[in-house]
PDB file of N, CA and C in Angstrom:
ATOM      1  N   UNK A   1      48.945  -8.425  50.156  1.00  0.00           N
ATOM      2  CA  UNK A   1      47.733  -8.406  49.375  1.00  0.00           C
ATOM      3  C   UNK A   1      48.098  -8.554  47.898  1.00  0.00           C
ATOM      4  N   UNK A   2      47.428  -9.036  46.946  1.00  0.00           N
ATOM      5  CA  UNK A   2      47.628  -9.587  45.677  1.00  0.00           C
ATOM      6  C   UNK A   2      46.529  -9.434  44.885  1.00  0.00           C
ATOM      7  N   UNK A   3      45.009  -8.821  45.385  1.00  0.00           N
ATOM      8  CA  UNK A   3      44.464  -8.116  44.772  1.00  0.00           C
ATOM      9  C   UNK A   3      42.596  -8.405  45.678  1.00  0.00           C
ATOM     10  N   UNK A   4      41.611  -8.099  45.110  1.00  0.00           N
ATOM     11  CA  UNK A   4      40.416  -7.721  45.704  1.00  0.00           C
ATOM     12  C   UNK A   4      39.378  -8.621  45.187  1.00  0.00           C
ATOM     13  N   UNK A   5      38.125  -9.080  45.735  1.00  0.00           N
ATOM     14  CA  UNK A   5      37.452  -9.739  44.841  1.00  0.00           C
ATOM     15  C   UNK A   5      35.752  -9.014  45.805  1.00  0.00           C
ATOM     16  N   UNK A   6      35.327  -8.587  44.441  1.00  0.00           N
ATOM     17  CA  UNK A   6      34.048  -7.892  44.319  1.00  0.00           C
ATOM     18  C   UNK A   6      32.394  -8.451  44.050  1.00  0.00           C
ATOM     19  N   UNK A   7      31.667  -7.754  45.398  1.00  0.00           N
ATOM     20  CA  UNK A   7      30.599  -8.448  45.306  1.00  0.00           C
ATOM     21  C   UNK A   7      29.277  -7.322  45.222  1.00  0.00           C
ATOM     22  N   UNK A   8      28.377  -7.077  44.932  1.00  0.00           N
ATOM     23  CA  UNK A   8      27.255  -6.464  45.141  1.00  0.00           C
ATOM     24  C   UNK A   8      27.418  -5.643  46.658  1.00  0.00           C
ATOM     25  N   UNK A   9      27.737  -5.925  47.413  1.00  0.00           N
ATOM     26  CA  UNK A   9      28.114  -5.240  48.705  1.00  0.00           C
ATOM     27  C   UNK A   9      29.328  -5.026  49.094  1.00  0.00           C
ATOM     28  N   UNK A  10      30.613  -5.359  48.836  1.00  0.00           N
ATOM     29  CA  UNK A  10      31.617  -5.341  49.538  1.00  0.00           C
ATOM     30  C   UNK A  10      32.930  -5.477  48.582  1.00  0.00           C
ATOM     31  N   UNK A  11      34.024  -5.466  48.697  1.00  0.00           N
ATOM     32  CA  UNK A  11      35.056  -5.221  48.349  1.00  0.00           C
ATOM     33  C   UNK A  11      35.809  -6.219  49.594  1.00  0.00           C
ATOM     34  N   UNK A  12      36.647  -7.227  49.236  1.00  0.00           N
ATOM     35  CA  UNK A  12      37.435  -7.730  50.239  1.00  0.00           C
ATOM     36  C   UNK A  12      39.051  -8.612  49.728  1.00  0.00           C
ATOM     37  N   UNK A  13      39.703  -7.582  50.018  1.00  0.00           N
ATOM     38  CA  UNK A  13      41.207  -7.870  50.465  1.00  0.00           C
ATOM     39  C   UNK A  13      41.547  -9.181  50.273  1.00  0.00           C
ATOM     40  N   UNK A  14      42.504  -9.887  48.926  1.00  0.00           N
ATOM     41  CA  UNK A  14      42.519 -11.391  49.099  1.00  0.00           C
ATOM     42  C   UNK A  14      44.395 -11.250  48.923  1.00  0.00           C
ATOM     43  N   UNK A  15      44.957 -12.070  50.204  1.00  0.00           N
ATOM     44  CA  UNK A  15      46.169 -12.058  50.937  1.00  0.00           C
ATOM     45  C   UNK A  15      46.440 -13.539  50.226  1.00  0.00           C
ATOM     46  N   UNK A  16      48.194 -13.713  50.142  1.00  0.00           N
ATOM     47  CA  UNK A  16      48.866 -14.852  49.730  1.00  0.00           C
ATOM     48  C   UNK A  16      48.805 -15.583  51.166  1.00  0.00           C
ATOM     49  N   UNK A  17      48.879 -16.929  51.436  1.00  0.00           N
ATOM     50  CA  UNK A  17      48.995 -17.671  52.557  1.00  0.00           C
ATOM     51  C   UNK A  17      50.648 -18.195  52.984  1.00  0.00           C
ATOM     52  N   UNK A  18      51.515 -17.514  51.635  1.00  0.00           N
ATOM     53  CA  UNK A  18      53.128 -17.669  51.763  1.00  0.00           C
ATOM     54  C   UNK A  18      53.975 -16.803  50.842  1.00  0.00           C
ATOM     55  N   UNK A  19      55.045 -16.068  50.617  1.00  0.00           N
ATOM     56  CA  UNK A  19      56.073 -15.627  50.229  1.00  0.00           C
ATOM     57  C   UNK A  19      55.820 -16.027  48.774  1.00  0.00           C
ATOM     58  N   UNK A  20      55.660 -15.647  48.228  1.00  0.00           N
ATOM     59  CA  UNK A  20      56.539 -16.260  46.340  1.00  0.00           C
ATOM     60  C   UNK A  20      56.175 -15.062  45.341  1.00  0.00           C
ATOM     61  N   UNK A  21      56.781 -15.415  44.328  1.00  0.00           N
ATOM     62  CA  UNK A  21      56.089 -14.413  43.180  1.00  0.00           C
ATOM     63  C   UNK A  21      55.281 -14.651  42.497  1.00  0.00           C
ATOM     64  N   UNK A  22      54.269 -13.863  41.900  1.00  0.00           N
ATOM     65  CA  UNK A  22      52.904 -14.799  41.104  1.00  0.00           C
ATOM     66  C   UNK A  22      53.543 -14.774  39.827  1.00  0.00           C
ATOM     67  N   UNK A  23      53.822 -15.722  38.908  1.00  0.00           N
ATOM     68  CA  UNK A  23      53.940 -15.883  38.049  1.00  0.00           C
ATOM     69  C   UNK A  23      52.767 -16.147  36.894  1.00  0.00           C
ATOM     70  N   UNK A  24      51.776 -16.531  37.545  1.00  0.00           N
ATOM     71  CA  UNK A  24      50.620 -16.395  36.374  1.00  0.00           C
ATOM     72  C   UNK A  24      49.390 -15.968  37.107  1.00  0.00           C
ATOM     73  N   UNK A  25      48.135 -15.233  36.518  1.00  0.00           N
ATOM     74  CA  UNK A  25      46.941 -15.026  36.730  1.00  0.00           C
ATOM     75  C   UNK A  25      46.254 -15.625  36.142  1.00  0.00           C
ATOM     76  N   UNK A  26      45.082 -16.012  36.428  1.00  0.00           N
ATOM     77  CA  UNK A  26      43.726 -16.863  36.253  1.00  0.00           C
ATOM     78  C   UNK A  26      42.936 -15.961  34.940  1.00  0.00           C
ATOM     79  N   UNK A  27      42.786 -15.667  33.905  1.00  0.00           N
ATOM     80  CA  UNK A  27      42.398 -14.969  33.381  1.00  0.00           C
ATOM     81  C   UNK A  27      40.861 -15.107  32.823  1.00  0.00           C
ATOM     82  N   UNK A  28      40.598 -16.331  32.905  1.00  0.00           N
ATOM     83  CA  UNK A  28      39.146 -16.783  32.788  1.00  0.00           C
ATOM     84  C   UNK A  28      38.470 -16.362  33.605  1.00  0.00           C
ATOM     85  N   UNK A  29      39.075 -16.152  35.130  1.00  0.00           N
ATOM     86  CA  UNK A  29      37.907 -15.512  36.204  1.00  0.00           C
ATOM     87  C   UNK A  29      37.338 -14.385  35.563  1.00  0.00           C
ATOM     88  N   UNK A  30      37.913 -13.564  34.723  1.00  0.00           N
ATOM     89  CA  UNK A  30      36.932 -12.317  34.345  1.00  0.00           C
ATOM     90  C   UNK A  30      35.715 -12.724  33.851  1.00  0.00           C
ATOM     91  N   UNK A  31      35.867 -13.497  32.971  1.00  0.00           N
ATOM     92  CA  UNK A  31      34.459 -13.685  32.202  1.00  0.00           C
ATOM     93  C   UNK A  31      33.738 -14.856  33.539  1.00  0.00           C
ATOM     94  N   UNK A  32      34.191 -15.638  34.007  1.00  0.00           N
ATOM     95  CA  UNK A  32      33.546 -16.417  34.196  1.00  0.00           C
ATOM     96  C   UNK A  32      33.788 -16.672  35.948  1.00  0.00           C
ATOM     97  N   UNK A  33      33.546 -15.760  37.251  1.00  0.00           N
ATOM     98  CA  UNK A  33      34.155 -15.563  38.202  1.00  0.00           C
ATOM     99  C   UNK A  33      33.806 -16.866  38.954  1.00  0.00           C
ATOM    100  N   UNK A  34      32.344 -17.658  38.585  1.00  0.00           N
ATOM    101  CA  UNK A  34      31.679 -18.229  39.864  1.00  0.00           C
ATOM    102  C   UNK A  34      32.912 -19.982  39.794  1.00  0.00           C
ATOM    103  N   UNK A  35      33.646 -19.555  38.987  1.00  0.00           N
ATOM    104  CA  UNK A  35      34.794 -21.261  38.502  1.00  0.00           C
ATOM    105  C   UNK A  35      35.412 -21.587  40.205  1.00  0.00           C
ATOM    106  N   UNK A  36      35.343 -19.964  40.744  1.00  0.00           N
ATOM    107  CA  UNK A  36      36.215 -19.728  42.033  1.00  0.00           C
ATOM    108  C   UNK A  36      35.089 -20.974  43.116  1.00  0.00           C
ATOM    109  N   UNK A  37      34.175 -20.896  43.300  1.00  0.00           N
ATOM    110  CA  UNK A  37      33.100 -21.772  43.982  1.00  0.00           C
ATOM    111  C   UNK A  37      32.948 -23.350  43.143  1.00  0.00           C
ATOM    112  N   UNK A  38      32.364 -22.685  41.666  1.00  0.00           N
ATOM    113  CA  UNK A  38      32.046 -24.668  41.572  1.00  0.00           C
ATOM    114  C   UNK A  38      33.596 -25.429  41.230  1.00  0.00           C
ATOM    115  N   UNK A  39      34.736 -25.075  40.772  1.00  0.00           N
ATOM    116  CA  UNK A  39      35.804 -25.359  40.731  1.00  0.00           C
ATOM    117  C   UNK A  39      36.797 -24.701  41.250  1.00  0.00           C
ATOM    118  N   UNK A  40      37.380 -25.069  42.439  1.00  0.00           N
ATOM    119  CA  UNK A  40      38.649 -24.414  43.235  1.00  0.00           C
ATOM    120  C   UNK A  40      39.523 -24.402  43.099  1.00  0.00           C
ATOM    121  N   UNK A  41      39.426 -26.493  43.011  1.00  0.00           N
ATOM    122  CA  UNK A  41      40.514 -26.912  42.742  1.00  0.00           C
ATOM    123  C   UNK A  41      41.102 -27.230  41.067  1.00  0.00           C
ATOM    124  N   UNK A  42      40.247 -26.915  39.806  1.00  0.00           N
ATOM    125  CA  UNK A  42      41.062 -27.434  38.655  1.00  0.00           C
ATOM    126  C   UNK A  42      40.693 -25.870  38.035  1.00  0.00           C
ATOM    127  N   UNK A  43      39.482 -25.287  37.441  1.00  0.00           N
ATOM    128  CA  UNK A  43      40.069 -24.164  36.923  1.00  0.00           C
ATOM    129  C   UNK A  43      39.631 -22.721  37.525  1.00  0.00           C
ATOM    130  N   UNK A  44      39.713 -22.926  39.001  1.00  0.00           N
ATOM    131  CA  UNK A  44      38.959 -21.367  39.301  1.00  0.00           C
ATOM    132  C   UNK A  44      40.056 -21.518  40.237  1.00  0.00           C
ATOM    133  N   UNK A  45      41.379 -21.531  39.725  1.00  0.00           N
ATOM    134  CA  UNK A  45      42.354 -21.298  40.651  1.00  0.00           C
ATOM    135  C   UNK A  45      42.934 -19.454  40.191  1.00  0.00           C
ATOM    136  N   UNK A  46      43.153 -18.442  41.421  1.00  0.00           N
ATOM    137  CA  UNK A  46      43.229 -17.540  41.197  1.00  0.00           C
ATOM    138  C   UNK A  46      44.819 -17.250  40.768  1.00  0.00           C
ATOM    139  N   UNK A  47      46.109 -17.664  41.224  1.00  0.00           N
ATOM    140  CA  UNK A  47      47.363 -16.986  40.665  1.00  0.00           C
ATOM    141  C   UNK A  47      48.508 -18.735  41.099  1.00  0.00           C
ATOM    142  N   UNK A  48      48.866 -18.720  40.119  1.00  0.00           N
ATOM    143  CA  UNK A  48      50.435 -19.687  40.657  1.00  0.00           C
ATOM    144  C   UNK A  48      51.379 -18.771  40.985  1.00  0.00           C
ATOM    145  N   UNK A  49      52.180 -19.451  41.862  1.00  0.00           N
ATOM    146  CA  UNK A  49      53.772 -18.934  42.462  1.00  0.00           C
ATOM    147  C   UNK A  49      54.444 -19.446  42.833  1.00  0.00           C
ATOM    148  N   UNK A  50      55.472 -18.609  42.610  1.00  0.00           N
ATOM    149  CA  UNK A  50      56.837 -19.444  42.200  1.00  0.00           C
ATOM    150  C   UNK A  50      57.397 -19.412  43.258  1.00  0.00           C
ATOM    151  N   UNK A  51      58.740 -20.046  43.929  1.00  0.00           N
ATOM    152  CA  UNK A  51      59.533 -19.350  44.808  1.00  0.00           C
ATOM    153  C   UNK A  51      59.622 -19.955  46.784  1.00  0.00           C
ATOM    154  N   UNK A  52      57.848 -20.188  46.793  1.00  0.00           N
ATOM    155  CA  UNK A  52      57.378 -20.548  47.969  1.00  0.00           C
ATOM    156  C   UNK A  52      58.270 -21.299  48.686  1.00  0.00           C
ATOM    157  N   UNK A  53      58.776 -20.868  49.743  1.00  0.00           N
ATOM    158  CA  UNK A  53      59.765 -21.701  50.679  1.00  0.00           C
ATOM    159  C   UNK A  53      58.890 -23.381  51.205  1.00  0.00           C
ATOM    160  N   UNK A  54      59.478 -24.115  51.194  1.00  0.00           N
ATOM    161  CA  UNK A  54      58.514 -25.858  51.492  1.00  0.00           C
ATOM    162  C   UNK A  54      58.276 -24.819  53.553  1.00  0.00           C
ATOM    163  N   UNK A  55      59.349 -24.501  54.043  1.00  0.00           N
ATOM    164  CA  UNK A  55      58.506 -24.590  55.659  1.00  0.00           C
ATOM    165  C   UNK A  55      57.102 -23.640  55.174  1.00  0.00           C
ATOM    166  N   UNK A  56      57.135 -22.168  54.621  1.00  0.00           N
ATOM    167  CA  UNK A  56      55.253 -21.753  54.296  1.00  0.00           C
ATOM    168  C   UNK A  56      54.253 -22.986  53.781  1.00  0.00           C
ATOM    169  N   UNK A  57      54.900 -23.825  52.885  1.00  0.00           N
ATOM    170  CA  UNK A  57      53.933 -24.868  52.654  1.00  0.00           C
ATOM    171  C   UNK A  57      53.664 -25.923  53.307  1.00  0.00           C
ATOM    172  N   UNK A  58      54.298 -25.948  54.389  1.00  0.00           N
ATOM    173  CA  UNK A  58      54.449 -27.356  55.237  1.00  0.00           C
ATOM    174  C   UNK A  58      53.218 -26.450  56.451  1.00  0.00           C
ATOM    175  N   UNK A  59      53.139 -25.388  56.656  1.00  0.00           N
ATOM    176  CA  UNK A  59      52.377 -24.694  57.354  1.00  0.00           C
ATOM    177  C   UNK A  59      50.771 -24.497  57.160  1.00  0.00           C
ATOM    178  N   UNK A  60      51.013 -25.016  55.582  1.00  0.00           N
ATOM    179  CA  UNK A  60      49.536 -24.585  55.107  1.00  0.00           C
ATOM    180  C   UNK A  60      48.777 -25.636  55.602  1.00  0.00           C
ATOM    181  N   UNK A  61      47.449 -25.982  55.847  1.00  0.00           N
ATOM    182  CA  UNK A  61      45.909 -26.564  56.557  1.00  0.00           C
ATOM    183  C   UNK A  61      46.199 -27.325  55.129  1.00  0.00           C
ATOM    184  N   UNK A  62      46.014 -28.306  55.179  1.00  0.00           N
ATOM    185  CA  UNK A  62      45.890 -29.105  53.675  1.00  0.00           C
ATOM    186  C   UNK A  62      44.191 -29.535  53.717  1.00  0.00           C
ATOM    187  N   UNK A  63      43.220 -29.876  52.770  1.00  0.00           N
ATOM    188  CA  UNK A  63      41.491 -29.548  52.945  1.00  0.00           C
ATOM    189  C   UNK A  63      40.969 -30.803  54.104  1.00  0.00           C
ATOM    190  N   UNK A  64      41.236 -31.749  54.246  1.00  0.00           N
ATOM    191  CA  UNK A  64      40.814 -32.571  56.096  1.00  0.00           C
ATOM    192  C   UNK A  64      40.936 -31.692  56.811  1.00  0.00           C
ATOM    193  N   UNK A  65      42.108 -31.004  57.041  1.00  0.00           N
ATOM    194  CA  UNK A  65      42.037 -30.360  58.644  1.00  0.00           C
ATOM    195  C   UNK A  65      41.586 -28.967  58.584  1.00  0.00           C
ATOM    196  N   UNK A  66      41.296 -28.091  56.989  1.00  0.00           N
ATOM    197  CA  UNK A  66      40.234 -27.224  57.051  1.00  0.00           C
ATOM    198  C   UNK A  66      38.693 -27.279  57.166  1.00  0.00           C
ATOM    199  N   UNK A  67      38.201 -28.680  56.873  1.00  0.00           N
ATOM    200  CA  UNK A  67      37.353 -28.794  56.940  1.00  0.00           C
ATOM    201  C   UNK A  67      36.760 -29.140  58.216  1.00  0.00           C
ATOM    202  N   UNK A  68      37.729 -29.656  59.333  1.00  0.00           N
ATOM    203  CA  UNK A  68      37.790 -29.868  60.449  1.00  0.00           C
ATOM    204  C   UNK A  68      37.565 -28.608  61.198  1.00  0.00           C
ATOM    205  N   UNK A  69      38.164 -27.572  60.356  1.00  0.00           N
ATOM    206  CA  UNK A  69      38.182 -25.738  61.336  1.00  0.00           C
ATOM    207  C   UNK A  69      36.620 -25.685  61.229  1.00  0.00           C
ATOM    208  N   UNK A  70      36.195 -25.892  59.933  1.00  0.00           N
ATOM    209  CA  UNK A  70      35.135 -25.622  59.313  1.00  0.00           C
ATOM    210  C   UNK A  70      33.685 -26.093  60.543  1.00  0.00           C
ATOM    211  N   UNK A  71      33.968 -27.091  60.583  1.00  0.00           N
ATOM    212  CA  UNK A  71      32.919 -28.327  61.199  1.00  0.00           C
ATOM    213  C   UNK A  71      32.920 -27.400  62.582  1.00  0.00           C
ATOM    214  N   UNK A  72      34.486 -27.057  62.933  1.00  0.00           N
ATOM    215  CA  UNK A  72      33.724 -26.444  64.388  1.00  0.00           C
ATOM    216  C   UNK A  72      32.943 -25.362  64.484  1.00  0.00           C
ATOM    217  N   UNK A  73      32.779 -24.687  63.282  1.00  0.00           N
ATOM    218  CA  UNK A  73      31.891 -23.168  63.262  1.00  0.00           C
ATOM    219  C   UNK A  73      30.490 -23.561  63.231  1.00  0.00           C
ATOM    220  N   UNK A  74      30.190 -24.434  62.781  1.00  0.00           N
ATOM    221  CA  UNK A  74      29.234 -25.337  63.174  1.00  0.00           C
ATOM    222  C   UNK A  74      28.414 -25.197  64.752  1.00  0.00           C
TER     223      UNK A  74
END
């Protein structure tokens, strides 16, 4: 775990998807949290890290075949 993200109801647990050290935090999310939804990918990114072995990243869903998980909840 690497830290929590807070809503009007709930409190929920946000986990790394691989090994590394965070070397930086997102610091704009304070003022400005919703960057996490309309921008994911350029500035509502939550922590970089360093370290990540390539097999954890070769493991990760790259966004086609999440969106593919996605489609089946559907």
């Amino acid at each position: 775990m690497f830290g929590t993200v807070e809503s009007v109801k709930a409190v929920a647990e946000l986990f790394a998807p691989a090994d590394g050290k965070i070397v930086a935090v997102n610091s704009a999310l304070e003022d400005a949290p919703e960057l996490v939804n309309s921008s994911p990918y350029e500035a509502g990114w939550l922590v970089r890290m360093a370290g990540v072995s390539q097999a954890d990243l070769d493991a990760l869903m790259n966004k086609e075949a999440y969106l593919k998980v996605l489609e089946g909840l559907t």
